[in-house]
Every structure is written in structure tokens, then in C-alpha cells.
Protein backbone atom coordinates (compact mmCIF):
# COMPACT_ATOMS: atom_id res chain seq x y z
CA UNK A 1 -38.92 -2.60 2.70
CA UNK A 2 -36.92 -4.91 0.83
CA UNK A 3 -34.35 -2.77 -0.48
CA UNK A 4 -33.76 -1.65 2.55
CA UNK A 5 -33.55 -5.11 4.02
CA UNK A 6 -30.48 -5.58 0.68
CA UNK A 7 -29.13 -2.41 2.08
CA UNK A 8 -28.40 -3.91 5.30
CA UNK A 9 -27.46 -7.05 3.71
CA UNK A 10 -24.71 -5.51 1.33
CA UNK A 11 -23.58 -3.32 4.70
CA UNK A 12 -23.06 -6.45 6.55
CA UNK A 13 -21.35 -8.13 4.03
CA UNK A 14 -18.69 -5.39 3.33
CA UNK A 15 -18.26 -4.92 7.42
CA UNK A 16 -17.82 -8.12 7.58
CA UNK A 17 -14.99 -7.99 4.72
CA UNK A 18 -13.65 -5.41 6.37
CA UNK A 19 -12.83 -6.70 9.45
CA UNK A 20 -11.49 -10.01 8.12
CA UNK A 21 -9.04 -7.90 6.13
CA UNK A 22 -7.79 -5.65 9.02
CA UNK A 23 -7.23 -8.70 10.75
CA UNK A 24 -5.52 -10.74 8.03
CA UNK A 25 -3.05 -7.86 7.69
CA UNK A 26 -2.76 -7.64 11.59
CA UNK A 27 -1.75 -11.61 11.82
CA UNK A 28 0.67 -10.94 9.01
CA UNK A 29 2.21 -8.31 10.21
CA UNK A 30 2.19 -9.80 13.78
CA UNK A 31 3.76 -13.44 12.23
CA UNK A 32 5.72 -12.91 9.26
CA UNK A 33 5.99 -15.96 7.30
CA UNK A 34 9.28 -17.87 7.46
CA UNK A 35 11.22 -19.30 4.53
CA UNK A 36 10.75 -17.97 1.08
CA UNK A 37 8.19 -17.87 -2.06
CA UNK A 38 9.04 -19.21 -5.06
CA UNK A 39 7.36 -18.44 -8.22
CA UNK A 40 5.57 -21.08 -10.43
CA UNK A 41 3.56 -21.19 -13.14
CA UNK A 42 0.03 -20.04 -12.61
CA UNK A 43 1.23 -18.24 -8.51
CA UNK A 44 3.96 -18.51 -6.12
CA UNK A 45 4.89 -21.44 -3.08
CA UNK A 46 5.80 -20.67 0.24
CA UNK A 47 8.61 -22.98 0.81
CA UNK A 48 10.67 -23.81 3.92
CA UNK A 49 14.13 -25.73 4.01
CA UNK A 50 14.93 -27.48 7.35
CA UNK A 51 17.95 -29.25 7.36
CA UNK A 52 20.30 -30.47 5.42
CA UNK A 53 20.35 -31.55 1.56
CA UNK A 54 21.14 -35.43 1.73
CA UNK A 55 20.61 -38.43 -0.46
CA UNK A 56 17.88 -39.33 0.80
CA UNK A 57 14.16 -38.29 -0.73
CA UNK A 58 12.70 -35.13 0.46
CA UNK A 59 9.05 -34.53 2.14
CA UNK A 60 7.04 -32.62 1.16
CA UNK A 61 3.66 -30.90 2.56
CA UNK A 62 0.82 -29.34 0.98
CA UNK A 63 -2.00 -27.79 2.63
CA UNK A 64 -5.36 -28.42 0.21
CA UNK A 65 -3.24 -30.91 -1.76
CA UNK A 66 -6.18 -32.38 -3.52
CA UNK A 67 -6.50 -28.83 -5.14
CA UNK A 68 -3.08 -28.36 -5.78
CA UNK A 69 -2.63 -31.60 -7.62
CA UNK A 70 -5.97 -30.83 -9.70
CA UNK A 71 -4.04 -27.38 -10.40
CA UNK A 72 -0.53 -28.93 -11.29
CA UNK A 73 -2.42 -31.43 -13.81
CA UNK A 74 -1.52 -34.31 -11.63
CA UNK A 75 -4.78 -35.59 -10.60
């Protein structure tokens, strides 16, 4: 009874996979990112230029920065 019980666990859990990767490839395919990637140690950054290069500083956004700082060695 139990194995079949992880049977229908593992089953789930690879359905479930499944279907979040068809539809990760669908919303890529559907919104292609815009900019570029750049490659840095340890993966790549998508980056996106808007506007014009001035004197003045630059902003900049990261998404999970806490983890990307921890990453980069700066926290």
C-alpha cells in the first residue's frame, strides 16, 4: 500500500514538473526577453539599456538582490 501511495507521489511530482516546464517554454516563447545577457563570473545578467549614457550615476535593479549580493561577495 505504501509503495503504491510513493508511486503516485513520484507521478504527481513529475506531472507536475511537466507542466510547469511546457508552460515556462510557452511564456518564453510567447514574451521574448528584451535587451541582452551578459556573461559573468559564476552565470549570465539580463541587462536592459534605456536611454542615454550621461554623467550622471546609473540605476540599477535586481530582482532577489539580497541573493545576488551574497553571490557577488558583497554582503
Amino acid at each position: 500500500m505504501i509503495l503504491v501511495f510513493l508511486i503516485g507521489a513520484v507521478l504527481v511530482v513529475a506531472a507536475l514538473a511537466a507542466i510547469t516546464a511546457v508552460g515556462s517554454v510557452a511564456i518564453e516563447h510567447r514574451y521574448p526577453p528584451a535587451g541582452r545577457f551578459v556573461d559573468v563570473a559564476g552565470g549570465r545578467l539580463h541587462v536592459l539599456d534605456l536611454g542615454q549614457p550621461n554623467d550622471e550615476a546609473p540605476v540599477v535593479l535586481l530582482h532577489g538582490a539580497a541573493a545576488i549580493l551574497k553571490t557577488c561577495g558583497w554582503l
